[in-house]
PDB file of N, CA and C in Angstrom:
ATOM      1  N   UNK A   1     110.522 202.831 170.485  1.00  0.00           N
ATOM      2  CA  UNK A   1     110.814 202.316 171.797  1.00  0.00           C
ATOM      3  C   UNK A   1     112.288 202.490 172.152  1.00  0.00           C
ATOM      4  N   UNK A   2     113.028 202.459 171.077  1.00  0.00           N
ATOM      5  CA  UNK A   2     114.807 202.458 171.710  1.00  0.00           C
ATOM      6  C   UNK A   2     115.031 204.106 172.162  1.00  0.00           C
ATOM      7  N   UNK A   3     114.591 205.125 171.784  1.00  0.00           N
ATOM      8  CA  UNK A   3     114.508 206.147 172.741  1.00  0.00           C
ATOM      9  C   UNK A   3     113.745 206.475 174.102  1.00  0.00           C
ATOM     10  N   UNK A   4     112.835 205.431 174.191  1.00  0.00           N
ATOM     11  CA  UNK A   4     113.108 204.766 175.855  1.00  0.00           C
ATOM     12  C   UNK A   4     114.088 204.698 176.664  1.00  0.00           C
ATOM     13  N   UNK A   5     114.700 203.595 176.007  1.00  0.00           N
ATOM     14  CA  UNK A   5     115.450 203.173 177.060  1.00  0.00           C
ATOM     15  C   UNK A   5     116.497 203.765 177.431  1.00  0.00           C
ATOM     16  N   UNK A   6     116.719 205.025 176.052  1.00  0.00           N
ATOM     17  CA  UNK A   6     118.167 206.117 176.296  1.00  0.00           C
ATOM     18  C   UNK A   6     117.558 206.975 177.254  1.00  0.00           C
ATOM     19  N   UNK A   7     116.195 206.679 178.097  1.00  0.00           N
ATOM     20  CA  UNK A   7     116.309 208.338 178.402  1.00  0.00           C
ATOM     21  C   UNK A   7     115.552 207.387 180.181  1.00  0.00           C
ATOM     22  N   UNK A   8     116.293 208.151 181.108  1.00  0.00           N
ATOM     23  CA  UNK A   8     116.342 207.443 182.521  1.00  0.00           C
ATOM     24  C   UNK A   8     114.456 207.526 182.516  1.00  0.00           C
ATOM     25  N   UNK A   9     114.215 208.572 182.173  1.00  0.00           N
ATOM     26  CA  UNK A   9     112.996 208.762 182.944  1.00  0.00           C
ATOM     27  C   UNK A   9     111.701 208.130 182.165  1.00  0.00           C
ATOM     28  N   UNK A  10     112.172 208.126 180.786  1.00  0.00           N
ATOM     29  CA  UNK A  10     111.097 207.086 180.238  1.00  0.00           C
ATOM     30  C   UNK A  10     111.028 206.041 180.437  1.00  0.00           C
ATOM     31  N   UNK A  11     112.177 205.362 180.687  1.00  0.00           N
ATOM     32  CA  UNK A  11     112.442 203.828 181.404  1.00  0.00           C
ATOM     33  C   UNK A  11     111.620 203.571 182.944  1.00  0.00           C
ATOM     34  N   UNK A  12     111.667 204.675 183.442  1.00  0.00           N
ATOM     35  CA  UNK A  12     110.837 205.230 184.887  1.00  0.00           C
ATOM     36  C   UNK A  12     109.500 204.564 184.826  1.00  0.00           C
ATOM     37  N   UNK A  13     108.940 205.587 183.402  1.00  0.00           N
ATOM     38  CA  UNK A  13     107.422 205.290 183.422  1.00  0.00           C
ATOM     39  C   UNK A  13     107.109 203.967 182.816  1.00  0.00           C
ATOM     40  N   UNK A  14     107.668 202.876 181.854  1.00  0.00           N
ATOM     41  CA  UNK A  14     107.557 201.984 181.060  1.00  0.00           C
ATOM     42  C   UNK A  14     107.356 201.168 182.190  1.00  0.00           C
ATOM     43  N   UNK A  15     108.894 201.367 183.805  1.00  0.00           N
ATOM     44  CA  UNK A  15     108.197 199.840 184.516  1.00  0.00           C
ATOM     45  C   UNK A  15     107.579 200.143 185.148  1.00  0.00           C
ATOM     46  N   UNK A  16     107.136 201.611 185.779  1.00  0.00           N
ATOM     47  CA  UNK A  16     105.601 202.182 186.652  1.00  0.00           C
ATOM     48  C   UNK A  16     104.281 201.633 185.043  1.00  0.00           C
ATOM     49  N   UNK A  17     104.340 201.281 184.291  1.00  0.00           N
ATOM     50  CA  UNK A  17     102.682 200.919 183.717  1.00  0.00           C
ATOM     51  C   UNK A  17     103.000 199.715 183.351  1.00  0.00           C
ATOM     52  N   UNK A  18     104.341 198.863 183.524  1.00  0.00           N
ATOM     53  CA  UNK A  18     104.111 197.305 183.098  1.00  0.00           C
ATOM     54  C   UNK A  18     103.887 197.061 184.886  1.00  0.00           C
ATOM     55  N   UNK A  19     104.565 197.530 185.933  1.00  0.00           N
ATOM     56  CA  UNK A  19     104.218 197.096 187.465  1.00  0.00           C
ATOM     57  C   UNK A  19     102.420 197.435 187.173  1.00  0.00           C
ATOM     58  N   UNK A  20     101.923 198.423 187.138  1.00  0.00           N
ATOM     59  CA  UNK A  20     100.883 198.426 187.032  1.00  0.00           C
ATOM     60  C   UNK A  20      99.527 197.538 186.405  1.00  0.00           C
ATOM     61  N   UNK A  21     100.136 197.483 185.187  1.00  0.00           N
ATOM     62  CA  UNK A  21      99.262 196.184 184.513  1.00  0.00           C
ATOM     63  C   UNK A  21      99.714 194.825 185.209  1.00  0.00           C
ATOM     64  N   UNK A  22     100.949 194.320 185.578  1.00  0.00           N
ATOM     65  CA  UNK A  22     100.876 192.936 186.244  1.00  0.00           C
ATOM     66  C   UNK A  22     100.276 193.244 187.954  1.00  0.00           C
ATOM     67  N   UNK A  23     100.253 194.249 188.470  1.00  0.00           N
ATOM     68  CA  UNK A  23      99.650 194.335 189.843  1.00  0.00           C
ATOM     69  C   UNK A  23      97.829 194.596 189.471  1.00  0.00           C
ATOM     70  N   UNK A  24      97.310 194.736 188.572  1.00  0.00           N
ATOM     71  CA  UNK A  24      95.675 194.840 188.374  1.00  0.00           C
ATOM     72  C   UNK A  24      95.238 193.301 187.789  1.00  0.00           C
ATOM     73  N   UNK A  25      96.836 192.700 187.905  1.00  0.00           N
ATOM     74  CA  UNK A  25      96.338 191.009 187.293  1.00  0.00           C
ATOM     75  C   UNK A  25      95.785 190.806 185.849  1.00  0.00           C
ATOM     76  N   UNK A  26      96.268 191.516 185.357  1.00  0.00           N
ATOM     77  CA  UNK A  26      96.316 191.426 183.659  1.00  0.00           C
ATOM     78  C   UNK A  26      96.844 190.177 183.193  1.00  0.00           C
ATOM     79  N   UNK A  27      96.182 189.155 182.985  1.00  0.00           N
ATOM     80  CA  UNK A  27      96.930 187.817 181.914  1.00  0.00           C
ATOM     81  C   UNK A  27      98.002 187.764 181.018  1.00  0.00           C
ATOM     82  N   UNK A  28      98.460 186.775 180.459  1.00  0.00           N
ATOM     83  CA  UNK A  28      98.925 187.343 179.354  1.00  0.00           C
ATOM     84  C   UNK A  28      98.600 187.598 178.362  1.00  0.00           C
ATOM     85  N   UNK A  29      97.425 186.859 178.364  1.00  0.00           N
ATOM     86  CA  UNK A  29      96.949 186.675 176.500  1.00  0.00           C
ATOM     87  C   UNK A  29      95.906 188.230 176.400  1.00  0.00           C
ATOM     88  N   UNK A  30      95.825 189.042 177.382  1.00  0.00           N
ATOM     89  CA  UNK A  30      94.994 190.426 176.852  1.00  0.00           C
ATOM     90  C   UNK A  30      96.353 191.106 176.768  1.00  0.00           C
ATOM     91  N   UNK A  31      95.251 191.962 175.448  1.00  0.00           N
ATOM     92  CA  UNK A  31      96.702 193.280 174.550  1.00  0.00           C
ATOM     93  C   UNK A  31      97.216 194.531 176.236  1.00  0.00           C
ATOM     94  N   UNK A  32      97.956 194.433 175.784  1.00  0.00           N
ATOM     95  CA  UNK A  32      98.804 195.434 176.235  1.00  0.00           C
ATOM     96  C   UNK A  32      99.827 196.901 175.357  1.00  0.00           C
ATOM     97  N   UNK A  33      98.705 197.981 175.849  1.00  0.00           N
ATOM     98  CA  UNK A  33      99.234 199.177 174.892  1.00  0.00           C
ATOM     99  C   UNK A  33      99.749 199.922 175.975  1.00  0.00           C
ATOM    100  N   UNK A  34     101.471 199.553 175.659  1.00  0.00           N
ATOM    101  CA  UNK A  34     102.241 200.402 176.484  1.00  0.00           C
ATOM    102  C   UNK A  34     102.431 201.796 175.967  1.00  0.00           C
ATOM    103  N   UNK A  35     101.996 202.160 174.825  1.00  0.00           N
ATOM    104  CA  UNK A  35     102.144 203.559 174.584  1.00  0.00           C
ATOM    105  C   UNK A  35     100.772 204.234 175.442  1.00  0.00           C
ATOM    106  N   UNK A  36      99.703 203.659 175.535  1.00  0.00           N
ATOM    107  CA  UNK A  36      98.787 204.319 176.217  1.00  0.00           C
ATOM    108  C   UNK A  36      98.924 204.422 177.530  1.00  0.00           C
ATOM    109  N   UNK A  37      99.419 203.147 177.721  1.00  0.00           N
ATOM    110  CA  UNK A  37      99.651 203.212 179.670  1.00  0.00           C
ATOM    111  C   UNK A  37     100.997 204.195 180.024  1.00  0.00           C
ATOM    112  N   UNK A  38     101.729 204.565 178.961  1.00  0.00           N
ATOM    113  CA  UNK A  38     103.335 205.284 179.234  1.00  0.00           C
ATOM    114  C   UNK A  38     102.547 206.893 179.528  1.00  0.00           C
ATOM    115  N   UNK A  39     101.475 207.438 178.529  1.00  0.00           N
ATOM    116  CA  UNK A  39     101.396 208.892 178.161  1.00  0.00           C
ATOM    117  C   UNK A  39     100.696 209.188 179.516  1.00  0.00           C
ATOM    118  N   UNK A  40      99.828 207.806 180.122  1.00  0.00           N
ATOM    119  CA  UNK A  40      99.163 208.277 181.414  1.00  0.00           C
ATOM    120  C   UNK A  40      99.544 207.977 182.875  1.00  0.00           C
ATOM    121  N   UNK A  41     101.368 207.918 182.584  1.00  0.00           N
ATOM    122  CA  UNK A  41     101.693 207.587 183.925  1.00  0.00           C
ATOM    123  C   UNK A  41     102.292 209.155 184.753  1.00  0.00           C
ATOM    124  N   UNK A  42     101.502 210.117 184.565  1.00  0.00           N
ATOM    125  CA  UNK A  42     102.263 211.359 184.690  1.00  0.00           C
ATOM    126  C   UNK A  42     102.476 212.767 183.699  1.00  0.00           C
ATOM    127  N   UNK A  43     102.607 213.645 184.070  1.00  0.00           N
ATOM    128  CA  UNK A  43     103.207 214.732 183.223  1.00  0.00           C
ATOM    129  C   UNK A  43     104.461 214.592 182.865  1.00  0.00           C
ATOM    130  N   UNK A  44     104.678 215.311 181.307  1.00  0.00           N
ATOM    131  CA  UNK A  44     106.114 214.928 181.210  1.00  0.00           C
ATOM    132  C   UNK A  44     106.942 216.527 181.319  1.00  0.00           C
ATOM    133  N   UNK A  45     107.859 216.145 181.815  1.00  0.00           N
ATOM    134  CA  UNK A  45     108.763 217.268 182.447  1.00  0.00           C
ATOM    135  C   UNK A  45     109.045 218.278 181.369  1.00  0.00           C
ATOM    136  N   UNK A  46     108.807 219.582 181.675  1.00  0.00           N
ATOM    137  CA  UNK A  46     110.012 220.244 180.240  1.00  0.00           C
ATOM    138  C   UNK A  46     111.311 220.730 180.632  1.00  0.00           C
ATOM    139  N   UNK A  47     111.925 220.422 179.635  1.00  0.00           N
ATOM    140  CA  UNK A  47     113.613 220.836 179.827  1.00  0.00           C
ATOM    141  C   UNK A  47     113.934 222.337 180.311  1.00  0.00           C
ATOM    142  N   UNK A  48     114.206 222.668 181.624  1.00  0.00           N
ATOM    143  CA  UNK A  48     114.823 223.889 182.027  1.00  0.00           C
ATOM    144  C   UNK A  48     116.113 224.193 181.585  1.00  0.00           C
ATOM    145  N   UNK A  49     116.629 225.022 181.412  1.00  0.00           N
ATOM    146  CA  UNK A  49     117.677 225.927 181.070  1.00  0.00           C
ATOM    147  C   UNK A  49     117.836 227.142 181.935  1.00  0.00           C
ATOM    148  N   UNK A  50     119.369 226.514 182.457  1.00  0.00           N
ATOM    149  CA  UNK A  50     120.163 227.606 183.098  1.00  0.00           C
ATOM    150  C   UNK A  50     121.052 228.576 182.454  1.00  0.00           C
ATOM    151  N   UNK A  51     121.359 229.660 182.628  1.00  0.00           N
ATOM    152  CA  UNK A  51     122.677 230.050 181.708  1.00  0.00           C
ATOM    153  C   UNK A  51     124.256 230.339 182.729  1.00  0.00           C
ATOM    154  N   UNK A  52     124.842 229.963 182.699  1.00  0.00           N
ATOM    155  CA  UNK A  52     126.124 229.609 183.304  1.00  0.00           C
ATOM    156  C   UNK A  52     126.908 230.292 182.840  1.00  0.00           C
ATOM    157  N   UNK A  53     127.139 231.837 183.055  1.00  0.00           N
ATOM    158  CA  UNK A  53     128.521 232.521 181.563  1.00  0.00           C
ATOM    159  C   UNK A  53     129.594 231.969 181.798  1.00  0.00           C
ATOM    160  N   UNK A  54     130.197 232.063 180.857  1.00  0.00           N
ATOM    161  CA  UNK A  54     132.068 231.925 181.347  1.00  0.00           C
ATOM    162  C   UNK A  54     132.345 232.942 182.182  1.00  0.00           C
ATOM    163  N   UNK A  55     133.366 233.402 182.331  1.00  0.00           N
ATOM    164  CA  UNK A  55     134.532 234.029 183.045  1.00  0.00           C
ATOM    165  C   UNK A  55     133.989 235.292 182.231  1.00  0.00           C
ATOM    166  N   UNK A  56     134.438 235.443 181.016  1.00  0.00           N
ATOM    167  CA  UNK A  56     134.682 236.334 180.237  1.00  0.00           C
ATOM    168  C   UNK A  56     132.706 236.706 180.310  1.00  0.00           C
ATOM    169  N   UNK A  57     132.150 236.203 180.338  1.00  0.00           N
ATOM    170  CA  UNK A  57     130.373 236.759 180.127  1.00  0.00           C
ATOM    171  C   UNK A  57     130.376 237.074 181.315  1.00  0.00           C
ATOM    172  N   UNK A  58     130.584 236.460 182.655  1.00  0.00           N
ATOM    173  CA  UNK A  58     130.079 237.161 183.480  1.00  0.00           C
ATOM    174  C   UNK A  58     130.737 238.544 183.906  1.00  0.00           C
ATOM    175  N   UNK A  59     131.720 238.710 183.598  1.00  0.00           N
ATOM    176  CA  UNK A  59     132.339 239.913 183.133  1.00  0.00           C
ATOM    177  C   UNK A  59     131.628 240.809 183.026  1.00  0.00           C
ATOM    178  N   UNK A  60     131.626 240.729 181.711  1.00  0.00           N
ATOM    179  CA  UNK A  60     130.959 241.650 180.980  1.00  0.00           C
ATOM    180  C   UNK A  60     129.162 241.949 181.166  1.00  0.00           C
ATOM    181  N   UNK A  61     128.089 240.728 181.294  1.00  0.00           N
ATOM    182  CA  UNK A  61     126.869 240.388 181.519  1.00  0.00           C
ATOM    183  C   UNK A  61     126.296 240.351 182.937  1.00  0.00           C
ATOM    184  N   UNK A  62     127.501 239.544 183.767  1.00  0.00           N
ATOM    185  CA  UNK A  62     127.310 239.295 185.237  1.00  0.00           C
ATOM    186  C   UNK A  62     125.948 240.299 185.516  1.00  0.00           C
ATOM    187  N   UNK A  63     126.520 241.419 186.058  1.00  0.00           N
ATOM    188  CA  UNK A  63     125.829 242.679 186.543  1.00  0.00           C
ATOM    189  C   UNK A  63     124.091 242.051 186.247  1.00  0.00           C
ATOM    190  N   UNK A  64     124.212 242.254 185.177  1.00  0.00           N
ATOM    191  CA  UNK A  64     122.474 242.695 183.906  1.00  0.00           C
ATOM    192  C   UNK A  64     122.009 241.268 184.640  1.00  0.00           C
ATOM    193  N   UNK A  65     122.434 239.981 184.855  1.00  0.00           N
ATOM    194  CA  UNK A  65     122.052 238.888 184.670  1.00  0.00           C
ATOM    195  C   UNK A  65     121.312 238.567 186.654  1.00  0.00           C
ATOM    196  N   UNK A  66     122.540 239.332 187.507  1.00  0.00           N
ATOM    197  CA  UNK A  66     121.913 239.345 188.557  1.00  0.00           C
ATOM    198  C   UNK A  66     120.938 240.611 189.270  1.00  0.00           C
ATOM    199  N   UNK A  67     120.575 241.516 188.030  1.00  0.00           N
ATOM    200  CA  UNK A  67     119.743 242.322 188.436  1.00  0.00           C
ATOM    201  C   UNK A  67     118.378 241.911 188.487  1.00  0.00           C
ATOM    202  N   UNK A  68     118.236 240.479 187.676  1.00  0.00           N
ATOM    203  CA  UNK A  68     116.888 239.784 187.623  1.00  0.00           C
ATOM    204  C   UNK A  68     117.369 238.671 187.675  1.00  0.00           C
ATOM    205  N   UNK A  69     117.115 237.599 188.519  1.00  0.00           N
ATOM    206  CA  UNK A  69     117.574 236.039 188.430  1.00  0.00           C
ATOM    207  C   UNK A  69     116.796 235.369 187.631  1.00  0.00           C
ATOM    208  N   UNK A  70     116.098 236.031 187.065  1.00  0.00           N
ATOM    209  CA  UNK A  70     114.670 235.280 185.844  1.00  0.00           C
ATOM    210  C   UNK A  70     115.740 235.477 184.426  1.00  0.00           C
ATOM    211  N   UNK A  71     116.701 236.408 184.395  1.00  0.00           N
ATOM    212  CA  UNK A  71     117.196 236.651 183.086  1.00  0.00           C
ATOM    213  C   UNK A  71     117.744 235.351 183.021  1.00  0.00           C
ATOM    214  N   UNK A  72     118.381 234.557 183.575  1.00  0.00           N
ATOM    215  CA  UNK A  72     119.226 233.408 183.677  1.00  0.00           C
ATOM    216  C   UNK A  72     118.400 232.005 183.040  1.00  0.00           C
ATOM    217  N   UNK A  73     117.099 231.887 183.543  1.00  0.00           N
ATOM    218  CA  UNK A  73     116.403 230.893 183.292  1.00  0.00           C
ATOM    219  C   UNK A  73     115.576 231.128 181.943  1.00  0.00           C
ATOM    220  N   UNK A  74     115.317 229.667 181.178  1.00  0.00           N
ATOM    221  CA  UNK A  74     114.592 229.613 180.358  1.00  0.00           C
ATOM    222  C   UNK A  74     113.978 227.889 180.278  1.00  0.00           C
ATOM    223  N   UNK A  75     112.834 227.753 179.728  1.00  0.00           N
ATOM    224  CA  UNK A  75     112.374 226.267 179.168  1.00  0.00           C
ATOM    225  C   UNK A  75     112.644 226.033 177.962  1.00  0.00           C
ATOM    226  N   UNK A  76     113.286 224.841 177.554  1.00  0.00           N
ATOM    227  CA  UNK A  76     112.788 224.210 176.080  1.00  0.00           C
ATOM    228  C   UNK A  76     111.509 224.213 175.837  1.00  0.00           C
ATOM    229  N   UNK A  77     111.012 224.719 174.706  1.00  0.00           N
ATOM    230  CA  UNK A  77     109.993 224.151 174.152  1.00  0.00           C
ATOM    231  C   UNK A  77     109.892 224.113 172.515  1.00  0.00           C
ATOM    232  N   UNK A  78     108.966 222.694 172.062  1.00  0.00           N
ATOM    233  CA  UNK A  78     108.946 222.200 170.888  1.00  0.00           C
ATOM    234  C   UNK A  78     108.690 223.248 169.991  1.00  0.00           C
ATOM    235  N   UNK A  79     109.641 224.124 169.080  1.00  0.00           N
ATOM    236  CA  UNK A  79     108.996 225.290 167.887  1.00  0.00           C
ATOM    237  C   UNK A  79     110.383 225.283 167.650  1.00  0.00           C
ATOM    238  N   UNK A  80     110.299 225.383 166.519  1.00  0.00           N
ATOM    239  CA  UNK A  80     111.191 225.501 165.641  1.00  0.00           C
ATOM    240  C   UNK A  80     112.171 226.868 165.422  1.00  0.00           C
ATOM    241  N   UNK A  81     111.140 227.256 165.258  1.00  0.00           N
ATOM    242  CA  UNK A  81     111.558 228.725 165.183  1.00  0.00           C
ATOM    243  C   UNK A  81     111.907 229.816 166.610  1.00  0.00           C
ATOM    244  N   UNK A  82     111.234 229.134 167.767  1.00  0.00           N
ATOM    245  CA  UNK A  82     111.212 230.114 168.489  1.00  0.00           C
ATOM    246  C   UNK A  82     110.971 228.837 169.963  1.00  0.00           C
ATOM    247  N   UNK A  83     112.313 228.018 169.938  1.00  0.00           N
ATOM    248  CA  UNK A  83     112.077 227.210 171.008  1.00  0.00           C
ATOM    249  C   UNK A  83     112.806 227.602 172.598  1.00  0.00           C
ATOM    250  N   UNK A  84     112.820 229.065 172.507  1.00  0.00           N
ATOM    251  CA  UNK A  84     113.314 228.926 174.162  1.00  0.00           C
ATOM    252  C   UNK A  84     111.766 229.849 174.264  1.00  0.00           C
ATOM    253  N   UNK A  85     111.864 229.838 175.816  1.00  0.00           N
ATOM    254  CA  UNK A  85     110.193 230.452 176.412  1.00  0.00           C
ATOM    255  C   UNK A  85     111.352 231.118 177.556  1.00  0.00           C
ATOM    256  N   UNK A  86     111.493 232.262 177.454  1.00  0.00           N
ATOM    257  CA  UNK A  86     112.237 232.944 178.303  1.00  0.00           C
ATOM    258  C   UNK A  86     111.822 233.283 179.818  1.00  0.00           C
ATOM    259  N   UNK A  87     112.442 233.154 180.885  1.00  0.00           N
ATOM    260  CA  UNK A  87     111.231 233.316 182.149  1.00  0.00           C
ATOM    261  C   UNK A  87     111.102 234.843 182.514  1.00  0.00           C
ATOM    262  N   UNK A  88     112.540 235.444 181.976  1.00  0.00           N
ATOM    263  CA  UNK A  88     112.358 236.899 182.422  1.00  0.00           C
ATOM    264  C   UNK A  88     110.917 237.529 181.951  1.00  0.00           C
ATOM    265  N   UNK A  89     110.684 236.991 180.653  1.00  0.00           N
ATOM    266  CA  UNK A  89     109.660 238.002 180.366  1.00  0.00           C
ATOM    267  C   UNK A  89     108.559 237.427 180.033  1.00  0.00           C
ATOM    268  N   UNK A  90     108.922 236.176 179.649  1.00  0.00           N
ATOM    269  CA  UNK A  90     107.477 235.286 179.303  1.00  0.00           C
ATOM    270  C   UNK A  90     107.523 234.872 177.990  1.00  0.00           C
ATOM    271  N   UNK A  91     108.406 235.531 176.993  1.00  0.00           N
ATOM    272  CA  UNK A  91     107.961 235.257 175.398  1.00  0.00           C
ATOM    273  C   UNK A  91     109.092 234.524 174.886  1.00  0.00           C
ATOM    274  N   UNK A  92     108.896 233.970 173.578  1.00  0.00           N
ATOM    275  CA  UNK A  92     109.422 232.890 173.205  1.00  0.00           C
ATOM    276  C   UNK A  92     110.570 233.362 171.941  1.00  0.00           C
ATOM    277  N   UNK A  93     112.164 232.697 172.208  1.00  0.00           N
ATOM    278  CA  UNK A  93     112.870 233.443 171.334  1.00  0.00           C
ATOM    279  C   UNK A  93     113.633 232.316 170.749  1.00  0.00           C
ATOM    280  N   UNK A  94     113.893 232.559 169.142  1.00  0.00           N
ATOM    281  CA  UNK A  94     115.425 232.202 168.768  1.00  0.00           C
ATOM    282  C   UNK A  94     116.227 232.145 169.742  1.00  0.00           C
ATOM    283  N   UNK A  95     117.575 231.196 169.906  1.00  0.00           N
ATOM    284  CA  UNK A  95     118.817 231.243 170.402  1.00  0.00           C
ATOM    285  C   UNK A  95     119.235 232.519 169.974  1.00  0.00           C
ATOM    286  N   UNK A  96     119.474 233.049 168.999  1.00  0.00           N
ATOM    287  CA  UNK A  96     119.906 234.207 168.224  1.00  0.00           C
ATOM    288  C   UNK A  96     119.314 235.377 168.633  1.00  0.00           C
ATOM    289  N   UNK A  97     117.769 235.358 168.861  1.00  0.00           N
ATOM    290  CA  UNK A  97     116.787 236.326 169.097  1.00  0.00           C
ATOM    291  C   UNK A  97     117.131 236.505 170.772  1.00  0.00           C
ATOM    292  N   UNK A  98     117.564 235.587 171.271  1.00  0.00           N
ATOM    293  CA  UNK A  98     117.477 235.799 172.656  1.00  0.00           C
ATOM    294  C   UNK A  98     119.072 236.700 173.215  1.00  0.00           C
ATOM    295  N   UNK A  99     120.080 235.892 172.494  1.00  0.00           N
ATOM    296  CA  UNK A  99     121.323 237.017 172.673  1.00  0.00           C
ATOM    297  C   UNK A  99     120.816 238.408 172.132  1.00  0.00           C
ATOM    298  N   UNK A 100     119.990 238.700 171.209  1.00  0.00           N
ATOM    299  CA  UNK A 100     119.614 240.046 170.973  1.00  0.00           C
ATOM    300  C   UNK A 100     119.459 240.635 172.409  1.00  0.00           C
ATOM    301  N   UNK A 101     118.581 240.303 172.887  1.00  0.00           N
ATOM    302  CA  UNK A 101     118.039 240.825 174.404  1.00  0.00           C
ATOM    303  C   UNK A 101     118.649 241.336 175.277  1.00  0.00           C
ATOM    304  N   UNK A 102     120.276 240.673 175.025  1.00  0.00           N
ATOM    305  CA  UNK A 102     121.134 240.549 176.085  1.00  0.00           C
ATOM    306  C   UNK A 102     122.239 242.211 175.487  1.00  0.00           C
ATOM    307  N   UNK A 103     122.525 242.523 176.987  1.00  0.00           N
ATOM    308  CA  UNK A 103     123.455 243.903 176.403  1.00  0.00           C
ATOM    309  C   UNK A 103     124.640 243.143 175.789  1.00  0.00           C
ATOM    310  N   UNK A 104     125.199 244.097 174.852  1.00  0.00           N
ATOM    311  CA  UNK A 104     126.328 243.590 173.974  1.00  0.00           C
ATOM    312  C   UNK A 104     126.220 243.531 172.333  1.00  0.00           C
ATOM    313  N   UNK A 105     127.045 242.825 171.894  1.00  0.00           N
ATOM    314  CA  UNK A 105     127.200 242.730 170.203  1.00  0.00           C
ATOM    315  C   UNK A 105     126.527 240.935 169.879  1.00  0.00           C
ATOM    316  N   UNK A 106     126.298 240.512 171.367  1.00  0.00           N
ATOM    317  CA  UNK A 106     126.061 238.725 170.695  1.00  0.00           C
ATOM    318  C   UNK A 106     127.668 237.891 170.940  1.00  0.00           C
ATOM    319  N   UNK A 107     128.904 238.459 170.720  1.00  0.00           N
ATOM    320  CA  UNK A 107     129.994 237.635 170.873  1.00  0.00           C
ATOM    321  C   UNK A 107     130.096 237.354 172.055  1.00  0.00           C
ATOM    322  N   UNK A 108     130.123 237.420 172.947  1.00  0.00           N
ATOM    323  CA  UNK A 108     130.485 237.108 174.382  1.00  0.00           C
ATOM    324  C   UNK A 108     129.853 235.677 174.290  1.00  0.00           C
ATOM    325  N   UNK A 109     128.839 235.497 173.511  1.00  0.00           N
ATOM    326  CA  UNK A 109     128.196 234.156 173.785  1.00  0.00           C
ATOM    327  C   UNK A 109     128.344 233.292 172.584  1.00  0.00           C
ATOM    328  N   UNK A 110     128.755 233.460 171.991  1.00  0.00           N
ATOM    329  CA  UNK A 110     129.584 232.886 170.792  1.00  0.00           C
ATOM    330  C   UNK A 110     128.313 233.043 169.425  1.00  0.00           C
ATOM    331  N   UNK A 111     127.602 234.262 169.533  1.00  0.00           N
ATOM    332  CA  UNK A 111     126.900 234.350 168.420  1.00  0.00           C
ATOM    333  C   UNK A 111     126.803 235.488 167.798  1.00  0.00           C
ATOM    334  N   UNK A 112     127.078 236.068 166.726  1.00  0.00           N
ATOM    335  CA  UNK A 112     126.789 237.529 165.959  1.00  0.00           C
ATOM    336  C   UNK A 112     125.276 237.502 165.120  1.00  0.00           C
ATOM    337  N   UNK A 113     125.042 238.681 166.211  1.00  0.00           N
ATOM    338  CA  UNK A 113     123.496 239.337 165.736  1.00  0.00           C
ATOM    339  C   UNK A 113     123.875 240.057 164.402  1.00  0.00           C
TER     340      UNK A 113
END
């Protein structure tokens, strides 16, 4: 529960399903499973990712990056191994795997392939 309350939007849904259970007139003495009423107040968002170069990337990258405005964007998603979901192309890369993609050696973005 204390990563609730760190995060604005879970706090969102916790008082959208306690408003909910006291507006259907729920007592007190029946159970109340706020983990069940939290998972069904909504979809949960996934983390977008922009890429923002410096000075020095857009430099060098700028060009490549506005020849497709999809190269720029990506989602978080939960994998370990392979948690960005890239929008340019659809498939899912390493941080590492994904500067591969990109023209260059990887330094511009502070990583060596």
């Amino acid at each position: 529960m204390t990563s609730t309350f760190a995060n604005e939007e879970r706090c969102a849904r916790l008082v959208a399903a306690v408003l909910g259970v006291l507006e259907r007139g729920t007592g007190p003495d029946s159970p109340m499973n706020l983990k069940a009423l939290m998972e069904g107040t909504g979809p949960k968002r996934q983390r977008r990712l922009v890429h923002a170069p410096s000075t020095v990337e857009e430099l060098a990258i700028g060009a490549w990056l506005d020849e497709d405005p999809r190269r720029r964007r990506a989602t978080w998603v939960n994998d370990r191994r392979t948690p960005i979901l890239w929008e340019a192309d659809g498939k899912r890369y390493s941080p590492t795997g994904l500067v591969a993609q990109m023209p260059g050696d990887g330094t511009l973005v502070g990583l060596r392939t």
